[in-house]
PDB file of N, CA and C in Angstrom:
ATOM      1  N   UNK A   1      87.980   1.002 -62.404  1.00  0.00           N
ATOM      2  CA  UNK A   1      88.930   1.089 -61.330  1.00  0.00           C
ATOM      3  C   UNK A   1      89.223  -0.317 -60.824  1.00  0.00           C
ATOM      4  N   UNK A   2      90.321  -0.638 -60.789  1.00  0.00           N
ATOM      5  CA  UNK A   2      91.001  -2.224 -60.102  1.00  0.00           C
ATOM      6  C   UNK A   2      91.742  -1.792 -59.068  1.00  0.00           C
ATOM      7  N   UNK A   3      91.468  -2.985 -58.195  1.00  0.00           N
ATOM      8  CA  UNK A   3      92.187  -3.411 -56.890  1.00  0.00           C
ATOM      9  C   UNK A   3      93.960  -3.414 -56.955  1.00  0.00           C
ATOM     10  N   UNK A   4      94.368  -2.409 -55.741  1.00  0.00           N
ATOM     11  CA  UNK A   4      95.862  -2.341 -55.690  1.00  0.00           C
ATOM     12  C   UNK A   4      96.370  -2.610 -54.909  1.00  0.00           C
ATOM     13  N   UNK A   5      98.329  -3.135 -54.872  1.00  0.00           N
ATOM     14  CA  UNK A   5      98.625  -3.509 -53.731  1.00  0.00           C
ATOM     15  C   UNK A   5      98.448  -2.011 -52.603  1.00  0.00           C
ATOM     16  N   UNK A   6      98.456  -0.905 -53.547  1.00  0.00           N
ATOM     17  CA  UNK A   6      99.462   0.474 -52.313  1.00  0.00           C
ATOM     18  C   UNK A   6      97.371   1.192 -51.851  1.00  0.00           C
ATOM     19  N   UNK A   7      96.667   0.116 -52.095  1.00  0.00           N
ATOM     20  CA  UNK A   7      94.791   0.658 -51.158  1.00  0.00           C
ATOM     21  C   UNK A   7      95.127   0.715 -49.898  1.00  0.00           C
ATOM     22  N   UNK A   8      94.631   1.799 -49.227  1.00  0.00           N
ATOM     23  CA  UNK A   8      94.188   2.232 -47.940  1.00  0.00           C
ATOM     24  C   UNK A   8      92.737   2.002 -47.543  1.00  0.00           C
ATOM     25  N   UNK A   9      92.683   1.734 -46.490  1.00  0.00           N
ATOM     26  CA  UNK A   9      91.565   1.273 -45.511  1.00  0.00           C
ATOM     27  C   UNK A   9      90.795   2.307 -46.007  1.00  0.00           C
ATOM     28  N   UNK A  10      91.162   3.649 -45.607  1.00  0.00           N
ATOM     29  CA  UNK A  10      90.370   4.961 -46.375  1.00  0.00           C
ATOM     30  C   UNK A  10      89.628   4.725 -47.464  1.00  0.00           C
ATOM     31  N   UNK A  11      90.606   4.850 -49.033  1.00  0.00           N
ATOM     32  CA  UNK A  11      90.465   4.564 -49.962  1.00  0.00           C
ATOM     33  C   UNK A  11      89.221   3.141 -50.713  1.00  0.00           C
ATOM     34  N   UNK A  12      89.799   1.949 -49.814  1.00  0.00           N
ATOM     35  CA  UNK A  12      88.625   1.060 -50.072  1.00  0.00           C
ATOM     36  C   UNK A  12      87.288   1.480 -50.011  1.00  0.00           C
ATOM     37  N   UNK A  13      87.164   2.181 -48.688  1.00  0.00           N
ATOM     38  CA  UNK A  13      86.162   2.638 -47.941  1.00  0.00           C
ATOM     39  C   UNK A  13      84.992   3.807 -49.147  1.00  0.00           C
ATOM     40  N   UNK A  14      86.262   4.730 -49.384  1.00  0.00           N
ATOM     41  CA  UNK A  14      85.549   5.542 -50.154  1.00  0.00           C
ATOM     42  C   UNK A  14      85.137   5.506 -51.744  1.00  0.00           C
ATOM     43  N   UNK A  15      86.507   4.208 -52.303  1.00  0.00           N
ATOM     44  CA  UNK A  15      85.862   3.864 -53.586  1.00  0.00           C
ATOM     45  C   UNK A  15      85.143   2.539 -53.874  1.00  0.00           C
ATOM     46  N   UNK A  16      84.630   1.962 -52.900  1.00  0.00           N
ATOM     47  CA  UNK A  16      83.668   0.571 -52.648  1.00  0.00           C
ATOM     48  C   UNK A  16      84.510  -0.591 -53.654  1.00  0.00           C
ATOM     49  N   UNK A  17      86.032  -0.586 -53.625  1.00  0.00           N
ATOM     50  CA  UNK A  17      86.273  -1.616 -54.228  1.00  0.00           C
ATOM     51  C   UNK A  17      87.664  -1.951 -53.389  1.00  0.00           C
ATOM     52  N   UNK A  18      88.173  -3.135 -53.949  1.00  0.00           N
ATOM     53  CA  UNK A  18      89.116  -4.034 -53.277  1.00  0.00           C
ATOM     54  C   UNK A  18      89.403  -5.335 -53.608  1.00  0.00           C
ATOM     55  N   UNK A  19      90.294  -6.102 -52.425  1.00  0.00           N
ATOM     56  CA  UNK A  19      90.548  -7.545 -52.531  1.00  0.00           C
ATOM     57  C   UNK A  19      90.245  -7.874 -50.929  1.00  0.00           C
ATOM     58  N   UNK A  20      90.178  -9.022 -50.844  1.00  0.00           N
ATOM     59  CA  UNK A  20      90.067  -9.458 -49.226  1.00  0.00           C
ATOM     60  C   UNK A  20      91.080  -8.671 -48.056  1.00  0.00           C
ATOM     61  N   UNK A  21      92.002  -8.396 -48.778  1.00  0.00           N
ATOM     62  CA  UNK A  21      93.170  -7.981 -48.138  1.00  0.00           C
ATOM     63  C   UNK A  21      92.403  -5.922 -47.404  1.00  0.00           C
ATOM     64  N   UNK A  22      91.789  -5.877 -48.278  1.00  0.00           N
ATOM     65  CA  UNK A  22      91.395  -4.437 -48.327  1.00  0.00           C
ATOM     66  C   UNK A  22      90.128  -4.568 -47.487  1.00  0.00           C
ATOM     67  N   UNK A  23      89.273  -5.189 -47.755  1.00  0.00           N
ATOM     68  CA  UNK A  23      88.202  -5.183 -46.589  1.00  0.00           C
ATOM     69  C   UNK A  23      88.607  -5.580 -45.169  1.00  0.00           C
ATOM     70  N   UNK A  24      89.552  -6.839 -44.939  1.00  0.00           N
ATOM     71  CA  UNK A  24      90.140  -6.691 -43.926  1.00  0.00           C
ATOM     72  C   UNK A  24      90.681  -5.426 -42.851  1.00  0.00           C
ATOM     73  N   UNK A  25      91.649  -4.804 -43.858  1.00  0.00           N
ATOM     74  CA  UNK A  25      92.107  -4.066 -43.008  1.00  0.00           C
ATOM     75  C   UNK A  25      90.722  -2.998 -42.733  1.00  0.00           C
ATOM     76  N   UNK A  26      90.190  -2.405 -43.686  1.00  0.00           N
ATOM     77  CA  UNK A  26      88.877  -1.617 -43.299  1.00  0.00           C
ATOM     78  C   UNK A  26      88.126  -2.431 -42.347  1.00  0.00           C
ATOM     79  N   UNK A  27      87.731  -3.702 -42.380  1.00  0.00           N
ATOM     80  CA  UNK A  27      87.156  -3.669 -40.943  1.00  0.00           C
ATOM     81  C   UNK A  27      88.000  -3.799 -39.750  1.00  0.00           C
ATOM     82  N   UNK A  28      89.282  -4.373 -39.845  1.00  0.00           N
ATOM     83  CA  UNK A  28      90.186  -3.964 -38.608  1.00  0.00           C
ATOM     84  C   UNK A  28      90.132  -2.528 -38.333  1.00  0.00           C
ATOM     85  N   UNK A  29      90.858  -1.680 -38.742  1.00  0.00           N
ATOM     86  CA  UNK A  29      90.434  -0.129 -38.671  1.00  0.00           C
ATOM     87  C   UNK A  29      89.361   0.505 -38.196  1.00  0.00           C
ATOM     88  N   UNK A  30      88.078   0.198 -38.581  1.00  0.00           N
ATOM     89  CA  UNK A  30      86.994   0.221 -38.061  1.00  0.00           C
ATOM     90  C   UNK A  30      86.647  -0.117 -36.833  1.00  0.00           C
ATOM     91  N   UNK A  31      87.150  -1.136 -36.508  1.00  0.00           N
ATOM     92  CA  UNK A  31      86.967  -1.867 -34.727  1.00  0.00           C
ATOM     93  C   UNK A  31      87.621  -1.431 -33.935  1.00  0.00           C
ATOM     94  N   UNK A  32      89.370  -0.746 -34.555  1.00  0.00           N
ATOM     95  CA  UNK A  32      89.908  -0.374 -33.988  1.00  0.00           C
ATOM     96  C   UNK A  32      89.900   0.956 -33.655  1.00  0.00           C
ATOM     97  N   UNK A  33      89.002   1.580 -34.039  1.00  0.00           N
ATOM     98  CA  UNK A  33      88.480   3.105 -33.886  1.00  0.00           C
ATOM     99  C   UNK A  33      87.290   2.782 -32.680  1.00  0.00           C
ATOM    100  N   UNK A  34      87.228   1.791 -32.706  1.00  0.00           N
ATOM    101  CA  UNK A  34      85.922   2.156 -31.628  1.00  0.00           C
ATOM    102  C   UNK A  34      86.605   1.076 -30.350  1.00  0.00           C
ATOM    103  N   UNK A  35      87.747   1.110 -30.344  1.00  0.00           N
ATOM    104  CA  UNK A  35      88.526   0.120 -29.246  1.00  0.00           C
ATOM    105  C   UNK A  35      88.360  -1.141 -29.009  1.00  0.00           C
ATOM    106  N   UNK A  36      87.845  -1.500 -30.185  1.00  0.00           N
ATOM    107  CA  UNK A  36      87.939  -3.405 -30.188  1.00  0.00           C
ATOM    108  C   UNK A  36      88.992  -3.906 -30.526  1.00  0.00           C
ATOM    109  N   UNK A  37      89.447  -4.597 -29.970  1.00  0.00           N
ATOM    110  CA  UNK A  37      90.826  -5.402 -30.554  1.00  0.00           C
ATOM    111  C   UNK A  37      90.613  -6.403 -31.848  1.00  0.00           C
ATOM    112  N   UNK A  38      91.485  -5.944 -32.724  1.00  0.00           N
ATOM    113  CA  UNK A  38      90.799  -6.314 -33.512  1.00  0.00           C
ATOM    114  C   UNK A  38      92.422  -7.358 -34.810  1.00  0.00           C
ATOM    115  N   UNK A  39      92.290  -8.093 -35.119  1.00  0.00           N
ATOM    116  CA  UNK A  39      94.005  -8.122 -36.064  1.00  0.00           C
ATOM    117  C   UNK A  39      93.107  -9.169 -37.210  1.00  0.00           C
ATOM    118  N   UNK A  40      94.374  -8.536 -38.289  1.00  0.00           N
ATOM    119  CA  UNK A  40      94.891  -9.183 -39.386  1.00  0.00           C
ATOM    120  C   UNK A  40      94.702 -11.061 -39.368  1.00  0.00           C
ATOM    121  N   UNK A  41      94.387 -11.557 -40.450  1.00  0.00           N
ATOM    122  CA  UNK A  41      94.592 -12.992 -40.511  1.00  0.00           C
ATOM    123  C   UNK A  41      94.673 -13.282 -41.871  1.00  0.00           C
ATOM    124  N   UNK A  42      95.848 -13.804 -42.472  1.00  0.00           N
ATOM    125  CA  UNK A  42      95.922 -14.690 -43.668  1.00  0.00           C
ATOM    126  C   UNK A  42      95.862 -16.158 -43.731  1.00  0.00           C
ATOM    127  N   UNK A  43      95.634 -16.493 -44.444  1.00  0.00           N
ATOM    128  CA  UNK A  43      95.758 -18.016 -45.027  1.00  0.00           C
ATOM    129  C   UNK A  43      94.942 -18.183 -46.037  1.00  0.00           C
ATOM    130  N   UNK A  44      94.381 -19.992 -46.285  1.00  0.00           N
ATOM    131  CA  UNK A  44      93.690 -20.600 -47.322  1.00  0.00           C
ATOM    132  C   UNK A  44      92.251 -20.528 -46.898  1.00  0.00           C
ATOM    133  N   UNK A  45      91.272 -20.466 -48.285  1.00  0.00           N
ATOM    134  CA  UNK A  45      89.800 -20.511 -47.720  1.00  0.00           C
ATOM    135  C   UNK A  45      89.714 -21.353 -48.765  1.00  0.00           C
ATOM    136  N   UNK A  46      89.381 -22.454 -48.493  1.00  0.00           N
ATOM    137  CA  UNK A  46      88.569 -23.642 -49.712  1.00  0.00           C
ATOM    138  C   UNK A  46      87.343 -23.162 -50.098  1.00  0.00           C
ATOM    139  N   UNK A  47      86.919 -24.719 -50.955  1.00  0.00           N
ATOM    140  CA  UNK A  47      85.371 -23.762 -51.597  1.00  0.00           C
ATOM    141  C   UNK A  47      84.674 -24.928 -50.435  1.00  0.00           C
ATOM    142  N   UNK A  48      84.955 -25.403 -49.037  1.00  0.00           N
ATOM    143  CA  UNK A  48      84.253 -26.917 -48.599  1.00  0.00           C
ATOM    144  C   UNK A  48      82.895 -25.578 -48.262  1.00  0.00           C
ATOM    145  N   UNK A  49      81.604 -26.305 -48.599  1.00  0.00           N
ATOM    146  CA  UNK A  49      80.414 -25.779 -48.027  1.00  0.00           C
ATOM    147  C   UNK A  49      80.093 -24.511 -49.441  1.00  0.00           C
ATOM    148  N   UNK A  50      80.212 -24.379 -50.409  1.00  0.00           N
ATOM    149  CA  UNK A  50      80.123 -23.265 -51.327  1.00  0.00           C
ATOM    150  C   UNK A  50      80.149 -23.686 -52.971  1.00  0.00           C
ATOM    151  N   UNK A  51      79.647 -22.677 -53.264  1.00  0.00           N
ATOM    152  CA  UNK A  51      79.137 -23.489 -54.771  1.00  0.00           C
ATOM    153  C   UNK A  51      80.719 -22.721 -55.747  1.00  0.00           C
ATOM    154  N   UNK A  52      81.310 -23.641 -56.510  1.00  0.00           N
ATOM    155  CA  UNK A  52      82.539 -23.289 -56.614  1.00  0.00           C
ATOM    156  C   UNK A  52      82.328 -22.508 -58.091  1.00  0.00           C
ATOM    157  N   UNK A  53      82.658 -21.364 -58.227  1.00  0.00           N
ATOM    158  CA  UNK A  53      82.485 -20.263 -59.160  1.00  0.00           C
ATOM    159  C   UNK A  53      84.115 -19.938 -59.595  1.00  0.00           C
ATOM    160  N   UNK A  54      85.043 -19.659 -58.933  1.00  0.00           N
ATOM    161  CA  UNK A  54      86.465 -19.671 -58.818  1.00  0.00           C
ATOM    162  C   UNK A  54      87.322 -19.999 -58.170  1.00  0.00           C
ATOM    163  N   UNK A  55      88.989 -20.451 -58.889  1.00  0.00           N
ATOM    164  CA  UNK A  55      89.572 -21.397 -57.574  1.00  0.00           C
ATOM    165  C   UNK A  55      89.895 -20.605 -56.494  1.00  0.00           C
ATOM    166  N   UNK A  56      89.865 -21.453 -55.575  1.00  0.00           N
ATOM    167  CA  UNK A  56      90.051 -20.711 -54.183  1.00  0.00           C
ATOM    168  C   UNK A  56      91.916 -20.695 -53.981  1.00  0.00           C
ATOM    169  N   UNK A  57      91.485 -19.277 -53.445  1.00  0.00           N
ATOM    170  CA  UNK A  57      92.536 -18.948 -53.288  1.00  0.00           C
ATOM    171  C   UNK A  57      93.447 -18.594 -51.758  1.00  0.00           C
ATOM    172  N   UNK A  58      94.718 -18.176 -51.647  1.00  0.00           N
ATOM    173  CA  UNK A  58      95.201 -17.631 -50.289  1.00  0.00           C
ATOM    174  C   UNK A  58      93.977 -16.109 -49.739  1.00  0.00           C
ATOM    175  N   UNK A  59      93.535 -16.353 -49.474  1.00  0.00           N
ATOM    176  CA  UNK A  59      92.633 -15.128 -48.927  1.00  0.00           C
ATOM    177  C   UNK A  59      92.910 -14.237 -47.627  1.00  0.00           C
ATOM    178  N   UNK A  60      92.311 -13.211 -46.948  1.00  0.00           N
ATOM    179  CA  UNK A  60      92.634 -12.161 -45.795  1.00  0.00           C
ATOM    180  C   UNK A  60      91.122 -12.442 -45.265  1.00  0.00           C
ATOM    181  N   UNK A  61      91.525 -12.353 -43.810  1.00  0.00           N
ATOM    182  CA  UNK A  61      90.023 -12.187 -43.166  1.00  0.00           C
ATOM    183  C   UNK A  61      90.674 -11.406 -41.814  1.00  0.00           C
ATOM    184  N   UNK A  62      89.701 -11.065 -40.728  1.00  0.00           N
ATOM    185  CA  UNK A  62      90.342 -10.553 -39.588  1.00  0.00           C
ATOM    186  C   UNK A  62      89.314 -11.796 -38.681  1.00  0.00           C
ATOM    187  N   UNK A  63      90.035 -11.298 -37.097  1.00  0.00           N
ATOM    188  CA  UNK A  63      89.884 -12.000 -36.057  1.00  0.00           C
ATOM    189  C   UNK A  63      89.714 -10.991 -35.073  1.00  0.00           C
ATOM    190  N   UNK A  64      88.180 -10.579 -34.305  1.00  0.00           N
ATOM    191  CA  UNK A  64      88.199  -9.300 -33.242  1.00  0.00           C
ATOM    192  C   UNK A  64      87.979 -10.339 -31.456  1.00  0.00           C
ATOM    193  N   UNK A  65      88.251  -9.611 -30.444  1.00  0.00           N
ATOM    194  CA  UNK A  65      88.399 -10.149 -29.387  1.00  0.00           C
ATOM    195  C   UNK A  65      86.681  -9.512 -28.568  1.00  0.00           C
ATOM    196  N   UNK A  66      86.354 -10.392 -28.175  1.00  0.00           N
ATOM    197  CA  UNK A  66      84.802 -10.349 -27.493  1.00  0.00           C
ATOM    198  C   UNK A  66      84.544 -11.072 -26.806  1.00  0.00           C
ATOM    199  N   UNK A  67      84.284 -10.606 -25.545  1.00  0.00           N
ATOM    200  CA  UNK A  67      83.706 -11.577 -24.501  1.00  0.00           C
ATOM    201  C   UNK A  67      84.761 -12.341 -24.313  1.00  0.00           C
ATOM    202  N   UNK A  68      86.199 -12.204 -24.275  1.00  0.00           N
ATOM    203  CA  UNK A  68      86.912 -12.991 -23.583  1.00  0.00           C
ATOM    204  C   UNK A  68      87.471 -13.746 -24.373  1.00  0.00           C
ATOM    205  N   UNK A  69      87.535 -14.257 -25.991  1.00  0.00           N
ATOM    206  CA  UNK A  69      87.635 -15.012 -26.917  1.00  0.00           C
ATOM    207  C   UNK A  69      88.095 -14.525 -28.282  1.00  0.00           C
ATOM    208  N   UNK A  70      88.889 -14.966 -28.936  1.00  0.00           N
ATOM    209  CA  UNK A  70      89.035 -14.012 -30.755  1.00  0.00           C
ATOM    210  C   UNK A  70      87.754 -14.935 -31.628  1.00  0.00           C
ATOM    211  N   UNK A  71      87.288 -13.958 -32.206  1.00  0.00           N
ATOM    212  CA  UNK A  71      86.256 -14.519 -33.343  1.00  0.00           C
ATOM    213  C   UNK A  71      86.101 -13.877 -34.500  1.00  0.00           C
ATOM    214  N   UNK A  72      86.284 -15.077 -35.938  1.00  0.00           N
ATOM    215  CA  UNK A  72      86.207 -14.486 -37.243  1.00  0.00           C
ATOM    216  C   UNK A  72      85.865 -13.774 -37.626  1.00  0.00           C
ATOM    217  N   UNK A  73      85.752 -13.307 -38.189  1.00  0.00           N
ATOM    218  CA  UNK A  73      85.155 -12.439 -39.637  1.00  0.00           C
ATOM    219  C   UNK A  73      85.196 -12.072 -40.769  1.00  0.00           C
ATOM    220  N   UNK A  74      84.707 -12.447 -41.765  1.00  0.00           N
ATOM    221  CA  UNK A  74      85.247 -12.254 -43.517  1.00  0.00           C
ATOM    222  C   UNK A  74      84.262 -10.912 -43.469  1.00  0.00           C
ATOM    223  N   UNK A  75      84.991 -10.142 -43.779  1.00  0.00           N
ATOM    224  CA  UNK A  75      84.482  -8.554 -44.355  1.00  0.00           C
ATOM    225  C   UNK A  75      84.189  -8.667 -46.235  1.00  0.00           C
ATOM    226  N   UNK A  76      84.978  -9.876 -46.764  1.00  0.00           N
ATOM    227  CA  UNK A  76      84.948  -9.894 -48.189  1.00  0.00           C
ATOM    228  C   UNK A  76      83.885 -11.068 -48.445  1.00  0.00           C
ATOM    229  N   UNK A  77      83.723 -12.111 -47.516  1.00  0.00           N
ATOM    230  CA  UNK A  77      82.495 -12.680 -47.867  1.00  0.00           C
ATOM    231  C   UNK A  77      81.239 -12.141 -47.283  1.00  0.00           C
ATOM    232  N   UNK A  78      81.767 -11.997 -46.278  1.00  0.00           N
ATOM    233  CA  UNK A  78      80.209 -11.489 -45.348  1.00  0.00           C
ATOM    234  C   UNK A  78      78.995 -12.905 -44.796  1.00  0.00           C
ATOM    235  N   UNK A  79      79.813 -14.237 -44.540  1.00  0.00           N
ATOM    236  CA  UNK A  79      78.625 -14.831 -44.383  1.00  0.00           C
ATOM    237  C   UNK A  79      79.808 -16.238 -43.418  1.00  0.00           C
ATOM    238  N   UNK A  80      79.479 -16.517 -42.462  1.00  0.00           N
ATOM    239  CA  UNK A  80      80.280 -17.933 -42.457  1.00  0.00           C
ATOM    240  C   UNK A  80      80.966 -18.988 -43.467  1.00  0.00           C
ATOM    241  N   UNK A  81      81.946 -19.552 -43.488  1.00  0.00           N
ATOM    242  CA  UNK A  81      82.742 -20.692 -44.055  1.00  0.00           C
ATOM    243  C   UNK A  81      83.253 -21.291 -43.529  1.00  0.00           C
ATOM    244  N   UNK A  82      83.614 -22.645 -43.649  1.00  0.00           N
ATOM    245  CA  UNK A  82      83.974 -23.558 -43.021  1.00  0.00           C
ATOM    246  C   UNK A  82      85.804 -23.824 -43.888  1.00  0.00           C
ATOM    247  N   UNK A  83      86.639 -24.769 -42.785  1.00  0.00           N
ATOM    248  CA  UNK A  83      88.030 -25.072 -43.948  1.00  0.00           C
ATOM    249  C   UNK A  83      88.909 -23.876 -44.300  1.00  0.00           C
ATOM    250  N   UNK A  84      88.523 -22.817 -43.249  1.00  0.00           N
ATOM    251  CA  UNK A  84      89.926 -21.974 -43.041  1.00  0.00           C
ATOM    252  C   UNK A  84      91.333 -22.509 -42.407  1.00  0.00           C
ATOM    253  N   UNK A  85      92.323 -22.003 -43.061  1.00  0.00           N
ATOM    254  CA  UNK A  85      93.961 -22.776 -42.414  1.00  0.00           C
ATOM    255  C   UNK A  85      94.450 -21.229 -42.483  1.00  0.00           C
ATOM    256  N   UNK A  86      94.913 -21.110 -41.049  1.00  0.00           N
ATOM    257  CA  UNK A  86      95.540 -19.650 -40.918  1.00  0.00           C
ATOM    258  C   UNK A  86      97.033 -20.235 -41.101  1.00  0.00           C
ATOM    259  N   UNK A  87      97.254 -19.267 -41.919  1.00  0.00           N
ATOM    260  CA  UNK A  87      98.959 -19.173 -42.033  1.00  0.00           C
ATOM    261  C   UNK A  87      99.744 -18.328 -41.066  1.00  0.00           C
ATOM    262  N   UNK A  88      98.958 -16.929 -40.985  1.00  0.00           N
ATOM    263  CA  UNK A  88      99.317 -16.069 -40.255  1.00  0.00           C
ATOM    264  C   UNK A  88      98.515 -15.163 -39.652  1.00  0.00           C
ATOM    265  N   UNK A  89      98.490 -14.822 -38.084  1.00  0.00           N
ATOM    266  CA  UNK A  89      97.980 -13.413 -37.252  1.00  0.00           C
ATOM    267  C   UNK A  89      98.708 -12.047 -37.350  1.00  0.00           C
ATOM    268  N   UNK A  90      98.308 -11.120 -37.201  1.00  0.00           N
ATOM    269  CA  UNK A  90      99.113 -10.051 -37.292  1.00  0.00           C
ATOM    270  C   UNK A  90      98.877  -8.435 -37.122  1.00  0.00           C
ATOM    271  N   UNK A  91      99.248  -7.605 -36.890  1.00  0.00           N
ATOM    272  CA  UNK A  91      98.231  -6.428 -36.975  1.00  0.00           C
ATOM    273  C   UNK A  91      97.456  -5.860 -38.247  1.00  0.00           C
ATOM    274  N   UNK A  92      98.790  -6.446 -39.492  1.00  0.00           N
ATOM    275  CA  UNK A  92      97.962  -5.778 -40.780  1.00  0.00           C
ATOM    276  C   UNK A  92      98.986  -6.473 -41.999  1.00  0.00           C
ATOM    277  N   UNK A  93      98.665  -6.658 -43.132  1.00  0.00           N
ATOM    278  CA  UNK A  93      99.641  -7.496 -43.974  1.00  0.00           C
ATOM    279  C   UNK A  93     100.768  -7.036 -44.442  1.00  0.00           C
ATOM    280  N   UNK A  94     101.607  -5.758 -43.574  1.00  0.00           N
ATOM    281  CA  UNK A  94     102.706  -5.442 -43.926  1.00  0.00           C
ATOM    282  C   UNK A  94     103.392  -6.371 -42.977  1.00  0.00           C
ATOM    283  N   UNK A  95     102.595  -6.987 -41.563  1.00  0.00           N
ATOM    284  CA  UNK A  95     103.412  -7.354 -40.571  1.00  0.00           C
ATOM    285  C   UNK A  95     103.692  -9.133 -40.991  1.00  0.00           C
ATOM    286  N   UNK A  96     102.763  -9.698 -41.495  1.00  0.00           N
ATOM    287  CA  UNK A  96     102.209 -10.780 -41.787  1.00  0.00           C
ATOM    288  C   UNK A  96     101.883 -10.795 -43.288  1.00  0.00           C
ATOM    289  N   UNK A  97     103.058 -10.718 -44.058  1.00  0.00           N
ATOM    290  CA  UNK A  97     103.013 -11.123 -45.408  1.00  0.00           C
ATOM    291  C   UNK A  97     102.664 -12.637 -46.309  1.00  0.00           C
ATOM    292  N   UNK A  98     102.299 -12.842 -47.133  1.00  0.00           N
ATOM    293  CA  UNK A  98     102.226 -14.752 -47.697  1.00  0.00           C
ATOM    294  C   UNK A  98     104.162 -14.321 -47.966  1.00  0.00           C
ATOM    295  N   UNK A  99     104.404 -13.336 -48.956  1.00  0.00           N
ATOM    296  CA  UNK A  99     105.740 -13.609 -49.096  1.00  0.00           C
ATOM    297  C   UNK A  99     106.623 -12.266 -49.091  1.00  0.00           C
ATOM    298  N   UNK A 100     107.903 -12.275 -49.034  1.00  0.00           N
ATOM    299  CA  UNK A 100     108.790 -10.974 -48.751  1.00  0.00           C
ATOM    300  C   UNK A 100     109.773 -11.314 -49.423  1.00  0.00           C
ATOM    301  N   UNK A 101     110.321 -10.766 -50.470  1.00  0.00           N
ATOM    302  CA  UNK A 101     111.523 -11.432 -51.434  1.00  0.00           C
ATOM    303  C   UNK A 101     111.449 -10.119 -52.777  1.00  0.00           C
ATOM    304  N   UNK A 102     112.596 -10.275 -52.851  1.00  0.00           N
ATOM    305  CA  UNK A 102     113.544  -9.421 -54.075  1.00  0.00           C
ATOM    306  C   UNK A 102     113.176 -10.093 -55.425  1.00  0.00           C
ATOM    307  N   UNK A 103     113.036  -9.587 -55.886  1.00  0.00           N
ATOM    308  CA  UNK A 103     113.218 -10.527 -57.518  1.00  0.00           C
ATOM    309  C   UNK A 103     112.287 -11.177 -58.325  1.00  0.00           C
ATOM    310  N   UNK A 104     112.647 -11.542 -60.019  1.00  0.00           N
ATOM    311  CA  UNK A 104     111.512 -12.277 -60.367  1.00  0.00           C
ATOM    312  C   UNK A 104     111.210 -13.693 -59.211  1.00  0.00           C
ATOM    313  N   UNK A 105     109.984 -13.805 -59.848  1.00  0.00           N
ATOM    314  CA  UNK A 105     109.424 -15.596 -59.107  1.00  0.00           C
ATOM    315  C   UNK A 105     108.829 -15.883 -60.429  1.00  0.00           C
ATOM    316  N   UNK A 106     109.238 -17.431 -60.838  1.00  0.00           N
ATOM    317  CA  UNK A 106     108.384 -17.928 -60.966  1.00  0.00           C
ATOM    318  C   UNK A 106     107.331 -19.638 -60.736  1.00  0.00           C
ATOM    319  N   UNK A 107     106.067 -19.282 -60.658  1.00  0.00           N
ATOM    320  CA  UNK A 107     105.591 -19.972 -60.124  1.00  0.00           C
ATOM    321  C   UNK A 107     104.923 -21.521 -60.735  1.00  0.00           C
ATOM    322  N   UNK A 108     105.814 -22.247 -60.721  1.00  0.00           N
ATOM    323  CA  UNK A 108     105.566 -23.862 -62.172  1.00  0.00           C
ATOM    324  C   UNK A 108     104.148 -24.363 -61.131  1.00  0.00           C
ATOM    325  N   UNK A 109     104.258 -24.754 -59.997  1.00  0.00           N
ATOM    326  CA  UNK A 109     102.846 -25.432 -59.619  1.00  0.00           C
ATOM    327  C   UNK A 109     103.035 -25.118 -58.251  1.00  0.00           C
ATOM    328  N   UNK A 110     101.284 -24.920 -58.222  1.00  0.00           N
ATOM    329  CA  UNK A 110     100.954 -24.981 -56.785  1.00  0.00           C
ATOM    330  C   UNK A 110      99.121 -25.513 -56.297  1.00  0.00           C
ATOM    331  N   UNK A 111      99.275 -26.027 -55.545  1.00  0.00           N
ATOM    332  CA  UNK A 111      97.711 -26.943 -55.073  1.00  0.00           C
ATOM    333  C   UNK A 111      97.808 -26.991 -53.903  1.00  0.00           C
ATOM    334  N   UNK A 112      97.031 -26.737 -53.088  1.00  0.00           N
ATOM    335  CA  UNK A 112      96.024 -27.249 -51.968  1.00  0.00           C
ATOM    336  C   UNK A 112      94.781 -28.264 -52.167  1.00  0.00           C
ATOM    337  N   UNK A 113      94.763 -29.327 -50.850  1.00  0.00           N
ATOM    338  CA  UNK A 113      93.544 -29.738 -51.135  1.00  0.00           C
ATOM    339  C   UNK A 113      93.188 -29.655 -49.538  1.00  0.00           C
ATOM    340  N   UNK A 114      91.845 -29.294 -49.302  1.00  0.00           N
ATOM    341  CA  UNK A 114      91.236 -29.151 -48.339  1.00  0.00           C
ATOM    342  C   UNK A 114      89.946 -30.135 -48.445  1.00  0.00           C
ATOM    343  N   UNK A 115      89.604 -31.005 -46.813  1.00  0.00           N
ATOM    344  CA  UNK A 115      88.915 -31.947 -47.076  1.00  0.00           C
ATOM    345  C   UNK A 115      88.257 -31.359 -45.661  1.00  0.00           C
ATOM    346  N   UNK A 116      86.895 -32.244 -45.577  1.00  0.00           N
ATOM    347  CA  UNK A 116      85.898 -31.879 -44.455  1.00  0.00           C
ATOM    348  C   UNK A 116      86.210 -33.175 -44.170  1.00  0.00           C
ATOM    349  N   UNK A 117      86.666 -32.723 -42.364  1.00  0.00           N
ATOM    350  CA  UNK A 117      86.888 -33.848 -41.969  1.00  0.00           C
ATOM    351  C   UNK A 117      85.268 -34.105 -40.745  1.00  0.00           C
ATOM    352  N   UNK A 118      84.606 -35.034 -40.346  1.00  0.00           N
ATOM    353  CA  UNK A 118      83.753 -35.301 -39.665  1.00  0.00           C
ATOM    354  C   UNK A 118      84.412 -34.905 -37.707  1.00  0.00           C
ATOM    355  N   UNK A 119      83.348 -34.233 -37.157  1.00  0.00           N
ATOM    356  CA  UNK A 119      83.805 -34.132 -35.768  1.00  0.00           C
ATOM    357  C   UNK A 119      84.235 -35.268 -34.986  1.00  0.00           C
TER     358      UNK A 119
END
């Protein structure tokens, strides 16, 4: 079984598979069942702080509200990272897409470089 664009929060839930995009919304959903405010976040996750296994890619994480403040959460890593760049907030990635367009694409080059900068 592989990861799809048309997975439900449900669905992830009940067949233990996905993409970042899919654990996201399952743990938004989740928080939001128990009245935490809870949203959508896209952008870039580098590999800064991580042993690099594959290139990093545009990834999904959410952001829940506590104590007065929004604070991370990767549901697909499950552990802190450093060298997140949000592209976008949102309630869920229909609202907050990377892209929305008709037609072939194609894609000749693309790079990020993400650097640790000192406090």
């Amino acid at each position: 079984m592989q990861a799809r664009a048309t997975r439900t929060a449900f669905e992830a839930w009940q067949e233990r598979i996905g993409v970042c995009r899919d654990f996201a919304h399952l743990a938004v959903t989740l928080c939001r069942c128990l009245n935490i405010p809870a949203r959508y976040v896209n952008g870039h996750l580098g590999d800064i702080g991580v042993p690099v296994v594959d290139p990093m890619d545009f990834s999904a994480w959410m952001e829940v509200w506590l104590d007065g403040a929004w604070h991370t959460f990767d549901p697909r890593n499950n552990k802190p990272r450093i060298g997140r760049i949000v592209v976008a907030r949102g309630r869920d990635a229909t609202d907050v897409p990377l892209i929305n367009s008709f037609g072939p694409h194609v894609l000749k080059s693309f790079r990020v470089w993400t650097y640790e900068v000192a406090q």
